[in-house]
N, C-alpha and C. Protein backbone atom coordinates (compact mmCIF):
# COMPACT_ATOMS: atom_id res chain seq x y z
N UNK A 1 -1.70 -0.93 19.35
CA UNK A 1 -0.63 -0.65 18.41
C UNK A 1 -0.87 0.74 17.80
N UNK A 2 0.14 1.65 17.71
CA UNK A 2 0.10 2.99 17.49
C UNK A 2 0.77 2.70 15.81
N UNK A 3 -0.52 3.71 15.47
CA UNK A 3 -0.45 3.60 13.90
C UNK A 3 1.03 4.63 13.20
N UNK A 4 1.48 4.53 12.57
CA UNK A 4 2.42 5.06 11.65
C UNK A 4 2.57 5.46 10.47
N UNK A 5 3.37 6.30 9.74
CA UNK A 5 2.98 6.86 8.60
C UNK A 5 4.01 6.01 7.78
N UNK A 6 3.59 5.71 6.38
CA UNK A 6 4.23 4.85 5.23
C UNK A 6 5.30 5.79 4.82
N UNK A 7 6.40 5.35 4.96
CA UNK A 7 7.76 5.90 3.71
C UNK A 7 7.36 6.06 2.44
N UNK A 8 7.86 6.70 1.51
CA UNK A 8 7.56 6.73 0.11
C UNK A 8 8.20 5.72 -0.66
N UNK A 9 9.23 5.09 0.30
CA UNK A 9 9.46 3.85 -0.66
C UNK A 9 8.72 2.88 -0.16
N UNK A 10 7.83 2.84 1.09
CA UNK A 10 7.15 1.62 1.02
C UNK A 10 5.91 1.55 0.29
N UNK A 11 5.24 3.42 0.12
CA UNK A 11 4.34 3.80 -1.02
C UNK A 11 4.29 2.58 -2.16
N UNK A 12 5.86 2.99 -2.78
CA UNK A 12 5.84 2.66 -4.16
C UNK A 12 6.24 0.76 -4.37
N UNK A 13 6.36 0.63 -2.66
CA UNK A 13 6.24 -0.85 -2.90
C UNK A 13 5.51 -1.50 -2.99
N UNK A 14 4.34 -0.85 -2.47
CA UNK A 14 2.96 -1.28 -2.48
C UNK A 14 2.48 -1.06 -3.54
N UNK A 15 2.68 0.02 -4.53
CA UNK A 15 2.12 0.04 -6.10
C UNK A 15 2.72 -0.66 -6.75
N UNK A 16 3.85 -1.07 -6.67
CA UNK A 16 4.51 -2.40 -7.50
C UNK A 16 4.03 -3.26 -7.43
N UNK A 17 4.16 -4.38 -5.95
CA UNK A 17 3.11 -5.60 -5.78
C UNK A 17 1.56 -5.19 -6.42
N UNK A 18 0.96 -3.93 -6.32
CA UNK A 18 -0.43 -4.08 -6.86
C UNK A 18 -0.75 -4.76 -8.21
N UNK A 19 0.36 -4.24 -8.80
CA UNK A 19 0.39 -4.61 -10.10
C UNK A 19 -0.34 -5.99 -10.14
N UNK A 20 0.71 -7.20 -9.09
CA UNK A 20 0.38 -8.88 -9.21
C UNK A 20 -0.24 -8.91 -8.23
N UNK A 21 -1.22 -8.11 -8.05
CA UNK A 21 -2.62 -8.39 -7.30
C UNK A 21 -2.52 -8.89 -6.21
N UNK A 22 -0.94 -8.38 -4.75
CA UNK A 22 -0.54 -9.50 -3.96
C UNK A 22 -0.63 -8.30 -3.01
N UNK A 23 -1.83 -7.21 -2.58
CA UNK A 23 -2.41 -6.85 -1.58
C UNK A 23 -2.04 -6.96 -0.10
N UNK A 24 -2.69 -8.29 -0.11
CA UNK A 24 -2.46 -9.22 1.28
C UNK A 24 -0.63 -9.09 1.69
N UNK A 25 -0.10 -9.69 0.54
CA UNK A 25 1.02 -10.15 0.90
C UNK A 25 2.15 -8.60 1.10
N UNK A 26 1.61 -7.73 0.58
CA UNK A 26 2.24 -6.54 0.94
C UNK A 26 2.07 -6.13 2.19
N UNK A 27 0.66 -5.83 2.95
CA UNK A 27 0.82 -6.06 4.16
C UNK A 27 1.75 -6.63 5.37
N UNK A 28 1.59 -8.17 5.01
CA UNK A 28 2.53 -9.01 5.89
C UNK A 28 4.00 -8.55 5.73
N UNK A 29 4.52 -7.96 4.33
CA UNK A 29 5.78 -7.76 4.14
C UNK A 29 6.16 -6.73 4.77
N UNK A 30 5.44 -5.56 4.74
CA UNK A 30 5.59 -4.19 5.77
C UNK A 30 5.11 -4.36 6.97
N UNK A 31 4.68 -5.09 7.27
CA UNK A 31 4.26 -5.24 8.96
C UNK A 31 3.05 -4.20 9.34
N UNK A 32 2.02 -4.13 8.25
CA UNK A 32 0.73 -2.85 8.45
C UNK A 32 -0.29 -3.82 8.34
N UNK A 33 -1.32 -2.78 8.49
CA UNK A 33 -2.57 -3.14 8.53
C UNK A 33 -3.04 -3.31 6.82
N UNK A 34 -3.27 -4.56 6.46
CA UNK A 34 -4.18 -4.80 5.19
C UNK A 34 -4.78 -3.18 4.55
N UNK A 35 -5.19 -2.61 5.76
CA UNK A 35 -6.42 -1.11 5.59
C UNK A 35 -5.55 -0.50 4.92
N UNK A 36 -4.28 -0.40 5.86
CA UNK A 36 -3.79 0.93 5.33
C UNK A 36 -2.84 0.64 3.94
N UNK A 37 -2.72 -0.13 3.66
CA UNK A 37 -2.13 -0.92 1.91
C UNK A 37 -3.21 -0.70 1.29
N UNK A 38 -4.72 -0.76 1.40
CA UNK A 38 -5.53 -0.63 0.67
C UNK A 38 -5.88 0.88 0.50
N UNK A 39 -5.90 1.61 1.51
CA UNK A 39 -6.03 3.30 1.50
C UNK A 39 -4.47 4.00 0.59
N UNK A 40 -3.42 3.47 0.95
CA UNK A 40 -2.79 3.70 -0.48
C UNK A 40 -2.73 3.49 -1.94
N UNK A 41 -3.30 1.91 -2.10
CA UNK A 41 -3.61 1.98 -3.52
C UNK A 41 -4.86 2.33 -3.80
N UNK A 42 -5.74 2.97 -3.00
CA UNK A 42 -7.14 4.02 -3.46
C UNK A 42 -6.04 5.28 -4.09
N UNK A 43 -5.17 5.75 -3.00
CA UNK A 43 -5.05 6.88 -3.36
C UNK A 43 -4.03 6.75 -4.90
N UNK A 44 -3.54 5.77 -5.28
CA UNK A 44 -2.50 5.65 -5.56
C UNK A 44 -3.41 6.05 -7.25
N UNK A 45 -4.56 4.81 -7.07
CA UNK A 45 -5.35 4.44 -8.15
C UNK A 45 -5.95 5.95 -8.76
N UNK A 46 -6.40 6.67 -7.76
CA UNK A 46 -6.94 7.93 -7.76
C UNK A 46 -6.34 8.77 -8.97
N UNK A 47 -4.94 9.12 -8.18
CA UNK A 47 -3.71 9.88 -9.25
C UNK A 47 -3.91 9.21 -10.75
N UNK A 48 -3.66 8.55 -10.73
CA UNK A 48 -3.59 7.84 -12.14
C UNK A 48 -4.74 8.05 -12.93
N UNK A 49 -6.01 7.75 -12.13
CA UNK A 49 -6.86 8.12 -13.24
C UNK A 49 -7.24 9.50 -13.61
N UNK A 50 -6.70 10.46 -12.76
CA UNK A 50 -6.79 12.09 -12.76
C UNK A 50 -6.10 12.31 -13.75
């Protein structure tokens, strides 16, 4: 499976669900890899605390 780059609205869909701690379930909803939901809310987490 050839990897792909996230939309910015699926970005910010994934920082929404973070909020209710539903990780996993963001994954399954975008059809990605767990990894790469988690390498966005690193980066996401990052910004914020800068």
């Amino acid at each position: 499976m050839e990897a792909r780059e996230l939309t910015m609205a699926e970005k910010q869909l994934i920082s929404e669900l973070r909020e209710h701690n539903e990780s996993l379930i963001i994954a399954q909803k975008l059809s990605i890899s767990s990894t790469a939901a988690w390498k966005v809310l690193k980066i996401d987490r990052t910004l914020v605390d800068s």
